[in-house]
Protein backbone atom coordinates (compact mmCIF):
# COMPACT_ATOMS: atom_id res chain seq x y z
CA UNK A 1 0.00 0.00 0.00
CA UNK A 2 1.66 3.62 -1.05
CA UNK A 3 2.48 5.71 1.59
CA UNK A 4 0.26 8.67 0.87
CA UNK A 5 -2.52 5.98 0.33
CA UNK A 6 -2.36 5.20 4.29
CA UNK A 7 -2.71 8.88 4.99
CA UNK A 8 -5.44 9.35 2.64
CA UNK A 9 -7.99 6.72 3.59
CA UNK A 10 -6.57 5.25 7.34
CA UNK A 11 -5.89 8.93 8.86
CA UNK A 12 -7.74 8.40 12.21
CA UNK A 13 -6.60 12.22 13.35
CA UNK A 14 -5.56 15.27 11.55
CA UNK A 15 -5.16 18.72 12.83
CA UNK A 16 -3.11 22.41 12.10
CA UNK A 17 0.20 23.14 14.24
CA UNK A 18 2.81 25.84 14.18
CA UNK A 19 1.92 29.25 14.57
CA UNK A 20 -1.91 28.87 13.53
CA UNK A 21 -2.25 26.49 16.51
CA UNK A 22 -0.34 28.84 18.80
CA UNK A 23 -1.90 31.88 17.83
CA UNK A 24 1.16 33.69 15.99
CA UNK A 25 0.21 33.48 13.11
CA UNK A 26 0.29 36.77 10.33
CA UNK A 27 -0.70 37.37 7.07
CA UNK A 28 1.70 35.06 4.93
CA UNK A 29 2.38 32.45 7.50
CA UNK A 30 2.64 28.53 6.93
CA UNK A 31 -0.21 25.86 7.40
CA UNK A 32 1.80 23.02 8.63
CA UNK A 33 -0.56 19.83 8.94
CA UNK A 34 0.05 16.82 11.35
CA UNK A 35 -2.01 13.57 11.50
CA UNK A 36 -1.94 9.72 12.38
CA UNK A 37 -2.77 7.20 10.56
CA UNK A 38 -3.80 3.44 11.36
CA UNK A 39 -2.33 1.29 9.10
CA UNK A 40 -4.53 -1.88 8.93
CA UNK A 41 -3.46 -4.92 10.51
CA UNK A 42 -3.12 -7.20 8.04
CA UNK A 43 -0.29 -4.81 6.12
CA UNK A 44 1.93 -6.35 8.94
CA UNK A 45 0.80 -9.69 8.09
CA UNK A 46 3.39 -9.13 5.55
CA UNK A 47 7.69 -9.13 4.90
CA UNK A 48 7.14 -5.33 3.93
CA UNK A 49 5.76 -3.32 6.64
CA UNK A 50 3.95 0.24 6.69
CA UNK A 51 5.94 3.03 7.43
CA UNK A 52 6.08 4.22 10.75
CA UNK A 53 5.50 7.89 9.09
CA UNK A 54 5.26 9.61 6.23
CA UNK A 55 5.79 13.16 4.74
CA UNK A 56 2.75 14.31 2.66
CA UNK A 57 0.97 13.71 0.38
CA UNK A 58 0.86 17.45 0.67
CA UNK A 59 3.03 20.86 1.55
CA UNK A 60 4.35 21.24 4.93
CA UNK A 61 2.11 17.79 6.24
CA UNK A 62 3.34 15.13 7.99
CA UNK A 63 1.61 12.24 9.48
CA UNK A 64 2.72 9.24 12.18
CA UNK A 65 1.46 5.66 12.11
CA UNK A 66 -0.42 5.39 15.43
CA UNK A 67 1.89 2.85 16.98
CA UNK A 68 4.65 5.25 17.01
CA UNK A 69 3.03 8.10 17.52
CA UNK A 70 1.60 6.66 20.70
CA UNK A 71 5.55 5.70 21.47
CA UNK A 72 6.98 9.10 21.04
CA UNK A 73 3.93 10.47 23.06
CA UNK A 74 4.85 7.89 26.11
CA UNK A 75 8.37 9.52 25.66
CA UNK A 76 7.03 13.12 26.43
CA UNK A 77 8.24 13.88 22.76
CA UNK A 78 7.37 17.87 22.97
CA UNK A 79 5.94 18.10 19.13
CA UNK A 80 3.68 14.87 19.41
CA UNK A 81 2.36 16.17 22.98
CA UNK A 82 1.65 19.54 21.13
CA UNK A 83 0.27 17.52 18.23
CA UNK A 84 -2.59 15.88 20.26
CA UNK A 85 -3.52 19.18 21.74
CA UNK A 86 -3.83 21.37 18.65
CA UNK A 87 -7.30 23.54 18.84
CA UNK A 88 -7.33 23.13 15.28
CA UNK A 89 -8.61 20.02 14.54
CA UNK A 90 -9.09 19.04 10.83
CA UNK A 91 -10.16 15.55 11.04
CA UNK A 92 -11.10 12.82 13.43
CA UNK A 93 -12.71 9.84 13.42
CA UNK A 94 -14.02 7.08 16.35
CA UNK A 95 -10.62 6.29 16.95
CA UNK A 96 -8.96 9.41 16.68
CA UNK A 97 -11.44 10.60 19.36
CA UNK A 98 -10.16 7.65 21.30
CA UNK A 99 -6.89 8.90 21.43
CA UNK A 100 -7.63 12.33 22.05
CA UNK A 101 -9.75 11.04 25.08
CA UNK A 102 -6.25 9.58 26.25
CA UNK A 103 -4.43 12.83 26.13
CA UNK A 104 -3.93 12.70 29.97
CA UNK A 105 -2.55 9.37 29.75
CA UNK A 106 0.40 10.52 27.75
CA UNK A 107 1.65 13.70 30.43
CA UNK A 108 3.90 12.95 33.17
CA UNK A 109 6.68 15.14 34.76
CA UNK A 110 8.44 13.70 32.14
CA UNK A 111 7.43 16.36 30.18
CA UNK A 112 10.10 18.64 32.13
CA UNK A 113 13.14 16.82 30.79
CA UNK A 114 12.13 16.06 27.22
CA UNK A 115 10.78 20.00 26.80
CA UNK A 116 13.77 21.26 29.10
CA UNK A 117 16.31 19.32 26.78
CA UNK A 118 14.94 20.16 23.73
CA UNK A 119 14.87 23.86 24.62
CA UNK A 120 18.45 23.95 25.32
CA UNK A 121 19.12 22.24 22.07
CA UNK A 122 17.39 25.22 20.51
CA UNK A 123 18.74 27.79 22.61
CA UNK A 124 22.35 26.61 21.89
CA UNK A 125 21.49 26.93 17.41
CA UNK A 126 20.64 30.43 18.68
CA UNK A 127 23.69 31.40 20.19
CA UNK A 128 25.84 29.97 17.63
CA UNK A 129 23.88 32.27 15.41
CA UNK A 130 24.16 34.96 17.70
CA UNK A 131 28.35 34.78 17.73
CA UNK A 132 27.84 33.85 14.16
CA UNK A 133 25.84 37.23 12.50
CA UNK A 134 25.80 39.12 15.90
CA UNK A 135 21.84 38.22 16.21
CA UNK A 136 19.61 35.24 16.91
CA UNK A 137 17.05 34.09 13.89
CA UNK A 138 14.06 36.76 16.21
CA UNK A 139 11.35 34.01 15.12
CA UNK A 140 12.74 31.09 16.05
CA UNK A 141 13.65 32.80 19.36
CA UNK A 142 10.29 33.82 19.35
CA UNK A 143 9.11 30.19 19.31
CA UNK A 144 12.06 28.98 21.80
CA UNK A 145 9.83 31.71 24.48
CA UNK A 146 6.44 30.11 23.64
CA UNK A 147 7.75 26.72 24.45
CA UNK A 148 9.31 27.62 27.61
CA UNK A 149 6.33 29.01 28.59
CA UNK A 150 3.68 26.00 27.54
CA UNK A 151 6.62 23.71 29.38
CA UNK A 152 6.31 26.00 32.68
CA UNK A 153 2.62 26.09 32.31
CA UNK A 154 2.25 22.19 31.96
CA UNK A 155 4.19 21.46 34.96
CA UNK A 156 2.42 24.03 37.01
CA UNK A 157 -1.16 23.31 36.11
CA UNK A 158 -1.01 19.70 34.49
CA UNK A 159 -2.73 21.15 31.16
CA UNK A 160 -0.82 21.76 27.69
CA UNK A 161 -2.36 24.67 26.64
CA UNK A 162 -0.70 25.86 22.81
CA UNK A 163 -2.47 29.34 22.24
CA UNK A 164 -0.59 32.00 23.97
CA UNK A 165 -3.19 34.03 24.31
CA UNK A 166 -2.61 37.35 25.48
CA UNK A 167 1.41 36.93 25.05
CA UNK A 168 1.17 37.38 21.54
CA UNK A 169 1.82 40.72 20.87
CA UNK A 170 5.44 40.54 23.20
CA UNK A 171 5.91 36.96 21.32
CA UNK A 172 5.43 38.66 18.01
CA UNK A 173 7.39 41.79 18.92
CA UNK A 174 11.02 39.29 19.64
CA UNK A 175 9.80 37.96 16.04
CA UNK A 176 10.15 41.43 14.98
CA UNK A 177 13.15 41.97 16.65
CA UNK A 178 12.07 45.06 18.71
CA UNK A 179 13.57 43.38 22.01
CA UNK A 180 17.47 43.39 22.65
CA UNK A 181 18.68 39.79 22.64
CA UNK A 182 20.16 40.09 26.42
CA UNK A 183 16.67 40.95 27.26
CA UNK A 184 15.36 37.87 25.15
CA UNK A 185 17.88 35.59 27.16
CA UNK A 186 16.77 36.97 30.53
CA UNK A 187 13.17 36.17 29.54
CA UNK A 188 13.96 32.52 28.43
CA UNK A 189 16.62 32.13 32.16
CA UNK A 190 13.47 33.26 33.74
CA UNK A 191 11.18 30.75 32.35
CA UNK A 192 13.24 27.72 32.66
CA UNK A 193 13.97 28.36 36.50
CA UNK A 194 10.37 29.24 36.24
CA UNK A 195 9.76 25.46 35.38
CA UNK A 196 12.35 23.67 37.21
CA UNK A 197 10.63 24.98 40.03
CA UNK A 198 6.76 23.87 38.93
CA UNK A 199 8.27 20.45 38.31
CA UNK A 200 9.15 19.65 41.79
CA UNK A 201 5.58 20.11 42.91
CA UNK A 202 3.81 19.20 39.45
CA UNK A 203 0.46 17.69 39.42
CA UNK A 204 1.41 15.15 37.08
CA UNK A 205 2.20 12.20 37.43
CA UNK A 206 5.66 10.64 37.58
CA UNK A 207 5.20 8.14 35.22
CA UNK A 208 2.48 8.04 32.09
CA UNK A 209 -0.04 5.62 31.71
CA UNK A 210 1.31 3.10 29.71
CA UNK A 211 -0.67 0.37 30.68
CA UNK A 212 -4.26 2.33 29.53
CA UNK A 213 -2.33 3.51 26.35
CA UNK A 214 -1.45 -0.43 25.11
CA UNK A 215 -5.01 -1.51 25.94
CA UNK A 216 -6.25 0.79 23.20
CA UNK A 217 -3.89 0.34 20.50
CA UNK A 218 -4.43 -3.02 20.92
CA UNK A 219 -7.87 -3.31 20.81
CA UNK A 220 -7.46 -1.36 17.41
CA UNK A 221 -5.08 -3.50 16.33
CA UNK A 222 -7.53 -6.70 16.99
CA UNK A 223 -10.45 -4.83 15.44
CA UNK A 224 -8.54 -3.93 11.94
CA UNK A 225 -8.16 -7.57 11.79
CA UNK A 226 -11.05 -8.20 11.38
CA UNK A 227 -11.94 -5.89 8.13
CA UNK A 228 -10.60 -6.89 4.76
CA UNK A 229 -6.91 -7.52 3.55
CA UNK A 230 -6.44 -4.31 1.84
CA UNK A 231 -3.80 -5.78 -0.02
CA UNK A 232 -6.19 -6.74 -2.34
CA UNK A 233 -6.71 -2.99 -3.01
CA UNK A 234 -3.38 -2.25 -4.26
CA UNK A 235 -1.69 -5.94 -6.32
């Protein structure tokens, strides 16, 4: 079975992310799309298996095979948590509302090493550019803020929450450049300490639900084999 195939007819979830989903977004900006798909059971029946993602069929979209996506989501992986929190939701079917009925079961404190890590990873590209050119890339520092902030904000109140609400308009002034770098850094140093100090009295859970999580995909797994070989479809 192609590829874009699996993400055209076995997409159980679809939605909008980037700076639509956060509420940055201006005239001229992307429409990045992110989904899951369910490839049927039988596909693995077979010495080729489905991919575990794919990029397309269109611009800037990119979708997961539910397994996976469900593993990097265990893992606290910051853009899959994001993912299954979007507010713009494109697409969903039974299952997909399944999953997004197990969002809880996916956040655990976690969350405070996989976003802190991450973050740093970013923060360190922006320095390099900073010695580099003598200033940071302002919109990716922009977006380095806003995940500091939904990290902080997760470990404080146990709720991913992507729009920034009424922080856009200082968000979108550092992607403007108005504010003097030293005064960006101080804002992210803030933020992170801001966090490391949520995490030690988080409301979430040490560990996520793994156990809840398995029982599902599973029982989705059983009931696509029972439908049709869809290999059929494409010989």
């Amino acid at each position: 079975m192609r590829p874009e195939t699996l993400v055209r007819d076995h997409t159980i979830y679809a939605c909008v992310m980037g700076s639509r989903a956060f509420g940055l977004a201006t005239e001229g900006s992307d429409t990045d799309r992110r989904g899951v798909f369910l490839a049927p059971t039988a596909l693995y029946w077979r010495f080729e298996k489905p991919p575990t993602h794919v990029e397309g069929p269109a611009e800037e979209q990119f979708s997961w095979e539910l397994e996976r996506f469900c593993e990097l989501a265990l893992r606290a992986n910051p853009n899959i948590l994001e993912c299954l929190h979007s507010p713009l939701v494109e697409h969903v079917d039974d299952t997909g509302r399944e999953l997004l009925a197990l969002r809880g079961a996916f956040l655990s404190r976690r969350a405070h090493e996989t976003f802190t890590r991450y973050a740093l990873g970013q923060r360190r590209k922006l320095e390099a550019t900073v010695r580099a050119h003598g200033t940071p890339r302002w919109k990716h520092a922009m977006h380095l803020l806003r995940l500091l902030m939904s990290s902080r904000d997760l470990l404080r109140t146990g709720a991913l929450t992507l729009d920034v609400g009424d922080e856009r308009e200082s968000l979108l002034a550092v992607k403007r450049g108005e504010v003097p770098w030293p005064e960006v850094e101080s804002r992210m140093n803030r933020l992170a300490a801001e966090a490391d100090e949520a995490a030690g009295r988080s409301p979430l859970p040490a560990e996520p639900d793994h156990r809840r999580v398995e029982d599902f995909l599973v029982r989705v797994r059983r009931a696509s084999a029972l439908q049709p070989d869809p290999y059929d479809e494409v010989v």
